[in-house]
Each structure stands twice: as structure tokens, then as C-alpha cells.
Protein backbone atom coordinates (compact mmCIF):
# COMPACT_ATOMS: atom_id res chain seq x y z
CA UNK A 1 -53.10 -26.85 -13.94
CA UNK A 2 -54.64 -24.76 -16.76
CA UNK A 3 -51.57 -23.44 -19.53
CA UNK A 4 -52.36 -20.20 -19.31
CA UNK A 5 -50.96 -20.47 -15.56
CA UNK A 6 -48.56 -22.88 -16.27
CA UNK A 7 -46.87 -20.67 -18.90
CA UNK A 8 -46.92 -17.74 -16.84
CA UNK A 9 -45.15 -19.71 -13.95
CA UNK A 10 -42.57 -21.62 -15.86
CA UNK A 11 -41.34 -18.02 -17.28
CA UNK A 12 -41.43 -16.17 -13.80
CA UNK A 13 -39.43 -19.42 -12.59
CA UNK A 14 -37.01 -19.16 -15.09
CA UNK A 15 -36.52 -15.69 -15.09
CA UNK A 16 -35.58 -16.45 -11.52
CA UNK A 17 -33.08 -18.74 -12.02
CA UNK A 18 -31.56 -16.47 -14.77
CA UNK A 19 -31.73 -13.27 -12.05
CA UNK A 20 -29.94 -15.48 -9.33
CA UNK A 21 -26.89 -16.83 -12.37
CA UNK A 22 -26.55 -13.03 -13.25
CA UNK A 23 -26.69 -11.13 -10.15
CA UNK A 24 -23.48 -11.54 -9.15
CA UNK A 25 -22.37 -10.01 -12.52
CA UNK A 26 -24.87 -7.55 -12.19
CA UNK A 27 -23.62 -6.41 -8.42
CA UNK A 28 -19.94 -6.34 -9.83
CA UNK A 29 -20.73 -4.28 -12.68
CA UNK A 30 -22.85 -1.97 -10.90
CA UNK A 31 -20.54 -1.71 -8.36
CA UNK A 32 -17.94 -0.83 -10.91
CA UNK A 33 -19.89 2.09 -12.69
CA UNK A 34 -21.05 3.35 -9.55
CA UNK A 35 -18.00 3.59 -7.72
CA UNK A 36 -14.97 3.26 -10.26
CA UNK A 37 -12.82 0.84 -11.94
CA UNK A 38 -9.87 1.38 -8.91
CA UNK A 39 -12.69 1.77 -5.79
CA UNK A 40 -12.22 -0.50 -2.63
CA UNK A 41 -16.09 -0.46 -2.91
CA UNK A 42 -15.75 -2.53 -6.32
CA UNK A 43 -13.03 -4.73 -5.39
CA UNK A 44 -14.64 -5.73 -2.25
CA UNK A 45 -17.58 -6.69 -4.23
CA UNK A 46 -15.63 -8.01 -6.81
CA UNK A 47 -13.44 -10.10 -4.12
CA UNK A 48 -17.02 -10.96 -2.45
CA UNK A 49 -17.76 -12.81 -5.26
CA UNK A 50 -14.85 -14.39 -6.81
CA UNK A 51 -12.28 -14.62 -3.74
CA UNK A 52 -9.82 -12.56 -5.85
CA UNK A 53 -8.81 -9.04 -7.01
CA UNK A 54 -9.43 -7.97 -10.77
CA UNK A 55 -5.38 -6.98 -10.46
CA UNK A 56 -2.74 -8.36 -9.29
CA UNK A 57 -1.71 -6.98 -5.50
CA UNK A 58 0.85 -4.86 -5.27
CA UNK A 59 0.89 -5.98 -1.27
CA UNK A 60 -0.14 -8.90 0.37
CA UNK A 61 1.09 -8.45 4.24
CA UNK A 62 -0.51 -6.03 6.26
CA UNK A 63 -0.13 -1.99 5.39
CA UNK A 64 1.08 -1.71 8.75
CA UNK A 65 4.37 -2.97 8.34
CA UNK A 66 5.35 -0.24 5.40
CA UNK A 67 5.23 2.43 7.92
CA UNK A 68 6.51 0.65 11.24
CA UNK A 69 10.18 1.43 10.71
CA UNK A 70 9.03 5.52 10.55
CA UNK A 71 7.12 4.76 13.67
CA UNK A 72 8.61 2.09 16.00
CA UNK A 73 12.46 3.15 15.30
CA UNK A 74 14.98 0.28 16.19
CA UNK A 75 17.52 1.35 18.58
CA UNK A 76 20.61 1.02 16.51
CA UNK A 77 19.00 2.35 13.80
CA UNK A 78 21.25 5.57 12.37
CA UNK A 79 19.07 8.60 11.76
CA UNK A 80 20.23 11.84 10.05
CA UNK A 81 18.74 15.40 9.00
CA UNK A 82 19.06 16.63 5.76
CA UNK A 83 18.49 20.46 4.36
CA UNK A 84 17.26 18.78 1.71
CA UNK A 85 13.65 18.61 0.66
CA UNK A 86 12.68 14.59 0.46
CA UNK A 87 11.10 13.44 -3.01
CA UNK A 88 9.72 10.71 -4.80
CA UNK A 89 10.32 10.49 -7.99
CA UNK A 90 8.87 13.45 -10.00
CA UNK A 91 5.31 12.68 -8.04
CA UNK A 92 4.47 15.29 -4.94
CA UNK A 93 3.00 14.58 -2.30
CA UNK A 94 -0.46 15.17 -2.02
CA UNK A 95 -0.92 14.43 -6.06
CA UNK A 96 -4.15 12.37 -6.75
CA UNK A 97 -4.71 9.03 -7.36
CA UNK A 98 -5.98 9.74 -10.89
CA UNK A 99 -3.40 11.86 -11.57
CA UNK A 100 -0.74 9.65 -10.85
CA UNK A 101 -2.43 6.43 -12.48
CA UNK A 102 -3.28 8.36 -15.85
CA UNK A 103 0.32 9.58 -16.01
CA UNK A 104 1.75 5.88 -15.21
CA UNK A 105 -0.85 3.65 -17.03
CA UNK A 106 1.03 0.41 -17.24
CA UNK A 107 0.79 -0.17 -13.80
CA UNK A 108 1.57 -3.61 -12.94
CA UNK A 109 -0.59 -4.12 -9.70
CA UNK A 110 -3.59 -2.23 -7.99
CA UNK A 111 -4.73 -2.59 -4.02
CA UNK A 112 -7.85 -0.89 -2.62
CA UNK A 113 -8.95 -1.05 0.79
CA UNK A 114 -11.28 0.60 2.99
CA UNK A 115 -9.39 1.11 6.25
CA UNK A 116 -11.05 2.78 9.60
CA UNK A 117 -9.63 5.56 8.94
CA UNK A 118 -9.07 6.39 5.48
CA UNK A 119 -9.49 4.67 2.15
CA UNK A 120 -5.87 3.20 0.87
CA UNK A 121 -4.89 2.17 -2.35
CA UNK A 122 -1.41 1.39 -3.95
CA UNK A 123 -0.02 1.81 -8.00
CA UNK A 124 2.64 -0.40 -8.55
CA UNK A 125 5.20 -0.39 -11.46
CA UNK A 126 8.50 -2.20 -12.88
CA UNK A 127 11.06 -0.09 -13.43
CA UNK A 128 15.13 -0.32 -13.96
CA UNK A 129 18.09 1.28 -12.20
CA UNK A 130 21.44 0.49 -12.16
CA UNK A 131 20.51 -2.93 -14.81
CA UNK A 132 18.81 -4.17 -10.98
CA UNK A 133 15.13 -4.50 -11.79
CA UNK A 134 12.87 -2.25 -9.25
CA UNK A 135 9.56 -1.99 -8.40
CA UNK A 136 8.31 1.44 -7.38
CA UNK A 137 4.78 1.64 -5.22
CA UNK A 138 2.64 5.08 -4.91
CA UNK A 139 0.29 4.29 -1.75
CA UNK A 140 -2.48 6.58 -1.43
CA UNK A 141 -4.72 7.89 1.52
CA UNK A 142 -8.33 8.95 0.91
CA UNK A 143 -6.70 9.64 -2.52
CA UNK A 144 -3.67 11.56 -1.95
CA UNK A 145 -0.12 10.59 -2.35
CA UNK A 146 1.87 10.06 0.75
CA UNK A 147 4.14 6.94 0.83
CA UNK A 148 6.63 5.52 -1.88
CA UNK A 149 8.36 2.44 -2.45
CA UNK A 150 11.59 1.29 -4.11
CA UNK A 151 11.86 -2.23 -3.66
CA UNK A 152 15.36 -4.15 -5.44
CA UNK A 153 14.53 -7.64 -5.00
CA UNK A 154 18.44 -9.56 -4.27
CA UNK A 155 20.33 -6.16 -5.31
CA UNK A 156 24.31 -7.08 -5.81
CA UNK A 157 26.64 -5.18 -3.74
CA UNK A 158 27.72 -3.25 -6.32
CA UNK A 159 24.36 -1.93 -6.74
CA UNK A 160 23.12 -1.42 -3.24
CA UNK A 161 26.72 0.80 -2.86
CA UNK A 162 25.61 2.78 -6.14
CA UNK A 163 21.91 3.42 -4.59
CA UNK A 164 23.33 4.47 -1.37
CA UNK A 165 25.90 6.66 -2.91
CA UNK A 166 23.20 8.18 -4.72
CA UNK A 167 21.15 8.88 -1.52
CA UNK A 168 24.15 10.31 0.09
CA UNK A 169 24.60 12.88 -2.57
CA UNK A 170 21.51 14.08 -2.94
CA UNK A 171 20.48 14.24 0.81
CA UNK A 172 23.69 13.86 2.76
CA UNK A 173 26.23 15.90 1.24
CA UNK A 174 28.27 13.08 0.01
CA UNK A 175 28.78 11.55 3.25
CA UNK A 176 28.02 7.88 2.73
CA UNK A 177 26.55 5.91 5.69
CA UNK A 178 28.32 3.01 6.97
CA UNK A 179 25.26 0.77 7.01
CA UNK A 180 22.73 -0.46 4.51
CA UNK A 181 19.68 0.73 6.87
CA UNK A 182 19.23 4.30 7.83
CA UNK A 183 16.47 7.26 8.38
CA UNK A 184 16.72 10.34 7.25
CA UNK A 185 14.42 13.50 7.90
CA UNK A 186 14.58 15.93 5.33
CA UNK A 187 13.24 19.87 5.69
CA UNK A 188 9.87 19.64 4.22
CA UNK A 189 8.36 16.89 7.14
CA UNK A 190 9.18 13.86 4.75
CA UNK A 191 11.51 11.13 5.88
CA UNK A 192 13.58 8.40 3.97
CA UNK A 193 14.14 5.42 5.19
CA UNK A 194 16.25 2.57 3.53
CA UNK A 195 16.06 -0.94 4.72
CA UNK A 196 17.88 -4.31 3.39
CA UNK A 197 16.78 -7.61 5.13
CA UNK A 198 19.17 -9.78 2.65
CA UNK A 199 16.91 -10.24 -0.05
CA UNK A 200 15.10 -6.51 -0.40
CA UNK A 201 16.47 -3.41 -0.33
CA UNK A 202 13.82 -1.06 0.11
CA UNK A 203 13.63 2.70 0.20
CA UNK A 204 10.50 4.06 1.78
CA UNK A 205 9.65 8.09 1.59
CA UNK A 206 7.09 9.13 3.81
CA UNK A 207 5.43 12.21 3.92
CA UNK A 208 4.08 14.06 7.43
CA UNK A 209 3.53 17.22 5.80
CA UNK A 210 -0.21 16.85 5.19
CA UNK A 211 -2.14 17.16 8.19
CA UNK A 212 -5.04 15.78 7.19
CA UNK A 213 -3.47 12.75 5.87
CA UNK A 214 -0.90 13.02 8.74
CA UNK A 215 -3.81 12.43 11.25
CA UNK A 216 -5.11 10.05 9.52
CA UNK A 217 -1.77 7.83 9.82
CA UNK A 218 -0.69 8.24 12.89
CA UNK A 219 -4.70 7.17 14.42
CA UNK A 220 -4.10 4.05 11.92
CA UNK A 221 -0.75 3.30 13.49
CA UNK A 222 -2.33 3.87 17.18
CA UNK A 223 -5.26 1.70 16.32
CA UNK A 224 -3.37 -1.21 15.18
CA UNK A 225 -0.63 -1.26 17.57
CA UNK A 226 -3.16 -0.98 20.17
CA UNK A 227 -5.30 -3.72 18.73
CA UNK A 228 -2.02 -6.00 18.60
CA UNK A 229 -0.78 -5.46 22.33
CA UNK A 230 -4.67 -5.93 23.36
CA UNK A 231 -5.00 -9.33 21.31
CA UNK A 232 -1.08 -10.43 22.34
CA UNK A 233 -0.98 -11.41 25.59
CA UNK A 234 2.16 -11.04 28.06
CA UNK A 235 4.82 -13.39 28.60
CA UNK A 236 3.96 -13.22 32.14
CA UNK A 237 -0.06 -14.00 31.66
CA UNK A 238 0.91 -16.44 29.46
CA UNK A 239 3.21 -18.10 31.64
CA UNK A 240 0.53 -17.90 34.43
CA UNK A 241 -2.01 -19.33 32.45
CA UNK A 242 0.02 -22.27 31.62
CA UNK A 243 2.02 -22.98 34.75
């Protein structure tokens, strides 16, 4: 073969190889300026090609479950109404995922994911009350904040009684539940509910005062549930199937 072919060739071929190394970089990074640092869009691509987030995840188990207890209400759970507006924090609802990440930026954990009905992410932080470490979560739909978590990871008595106390000032008048898990609806269409399973207590405010957002969550939570019942069958069917 002549060399001024086989020069040619052996450049193309390594510029080639040097395309199909890169490209993967390449994707991520483009995907990254294109999109944003924080985008589902550049941690799926990032995930595509690594098999892990760029941040730690603030939630591993399925989003479903941080709503369920708003949704599927146990029947001994105790629910009360408050006059009082519900808050999180100092953070309304409907505030901006930028917003609330540029005024928090030593977040500890990031999730992005494109749902089927609205684009979800999640801030996490470390925080401390009561000397019991916390860990509060912002989770956002299509951008806007609607769900927070305080998580106490093996609270003491002591402290669970001081949180609760707390609650039951601010919302309840003073008038201190008798149990560790409780709902309560406050005036402005956001709910509170508090949850301990023996090694979290968790305080969840949700807010149903956006209706776009609203929507948005309750089509989620009939989607999934329905998806569940449809993929689980009956005792009954499965008993007939295996009897």
C-alpha cells in the first residue's frame, strides 16, 4: 500500500479509536452544559455511563413511599386540624430549585429523576436539633418546592418528646399527642405528618396548595398504585394458580 494512503488511514484509524475513548466524556459533558449541573437529563447520562450518580443520593427506595402515609392513611392513625399555617423551615412552598440550592450550598446529597409526570429532584442537608443529628430533604416537582423531610436517625426519648412538644405548640395549641405517629392538616392545604418506625423519626410536610404541582402528585400516586395492584396478583389467583 502506497504511504501516502497508509498515513492517511493510520490517522483516520486512530482518530477513531481516540473519538470512541472520549465520547463518553464528551456525552457527559455536553450533557452537563446543555442541561445543568443538577438536570435528571445529565445524571441519566452520567449514570448511563458510569452506573453511578456524580452525588451522593439523598434517596435510594422508591419516591413513592415519602408520600404514601398522606395518601393511603392507616386506620389507627390519629389525624388533627390545625388553624395554623404548615411550614418548612424558612423555605415556601413553591420556591425554586435554584433558589433553594444557592441559599443552602453545602448540600450533602442530590437526586434527579425524570418521572411520567413531572421531573423530581431532592437537596439534602445535615443539620442539628436538640444535640440529635438531622437530616432535612427539600424534594422538588418540575422545580418547585413541595415536600420536606426531617429525618432523626435512633432519636432518644428525650428527644423525640422535645420534637413532639415542639409540634404541639406550634400547631396544636399545646396539646401533646399521645403517640409518636400522627397527621395533621393545617389551614393553608399543607399537612404534617410524623412517623417513628424505631429507628427514624421522620416529619414529612406536604404541600396540596399548588394545583399544578398538586395534579401532578396525585396522577403519580394513581399511576403507581395502579401499576402495583396490576403487577401484584391476588391471594386468591395466586392460590388458584398453585393449587
Amino acid at each position: 500500500m502506497p504511504l501516502q494512503i497508509l498515513i492517511p488511514a493510520a490517522i483516520a484509524l486512530i482518530l477513531i479509536v481516540v473519538v470512541i475513548r472520549i465520547y463518553p466524556i464528551l456525552h457527559i459533558q455536553l450533557a452537563k452544559i446543555l442541561f445543568g449541573s443538577y438536570s435528571s437529563a445529565y445524571l441519566a447520562t452520567y449514570k448511563r455511563y458510569t452506573g453511578q450518580s456524580p452525588y451522593a443520593y439523598c434517596i435510594k427506595d422508591d419516591f413513592i413511599n415519602h408520600i404514601a402515609g398522606f395518601y393511603k392513611k392507616a386506620n389507627s392513625l390519629i389525624e388533627f386540624n390545625s388553624a395554623q399555617e404548615i411550614t418548612f423551615l424558612d423555605i415556601d412552598y413553591g420556591t425554586s430549585f435554584n433558589k433553594v440550592r444557592k441559599s443552602n450550598e453545602k448540600q450533602m446529597c442530590v437526586n434527579a429523576n425524570r418521572l411520567q409526570e413531572f421531573d423530581m429532584k431532592v437537596l439534602g442537608y445535615r443539620d442539628i436539633m436538640f444535640t440529635a443529628e438531622m437530616k432535612k430533604y427539600f424534594f422538588f416537582a418540575n422545580g418547585k418546592f413541595f415536600l420536606g423531610e426531617l429525618t432523626f436517625k435512633n432519636p432518644s426519648e428525650k428527644n423525640i418528646s422535645q420534637i413532639i412538644a415542639v409540634i404541639a405548640k406550634k400547631y396544636l395549641n399545646g396539646k401533646i399527642p399521645d403517640t409518636d405517629t400522627f397527621l395533621i392538616h393545617g389551614s393553608n392545604k399543607a399537612s404534617l405528618l410524623c412517623t417513628n418506625n424505631g429507628f427514624h423519626l421522620k416529619i414529612s410536610y406536604l404541600s396540596l396548595g399548588m394545583e399544578d404541582v398538586n395534579s401532578q402528585i396525585e396522577a403519580y400516586w394513581t399511576n403507581t398504585t395502579q401499576k402495583v395492584f396490576q403487577e401484584t396478583p391476588s391471594l386468591e389467583t395466586e392460590l388458584m394458580e398453585r393449587l
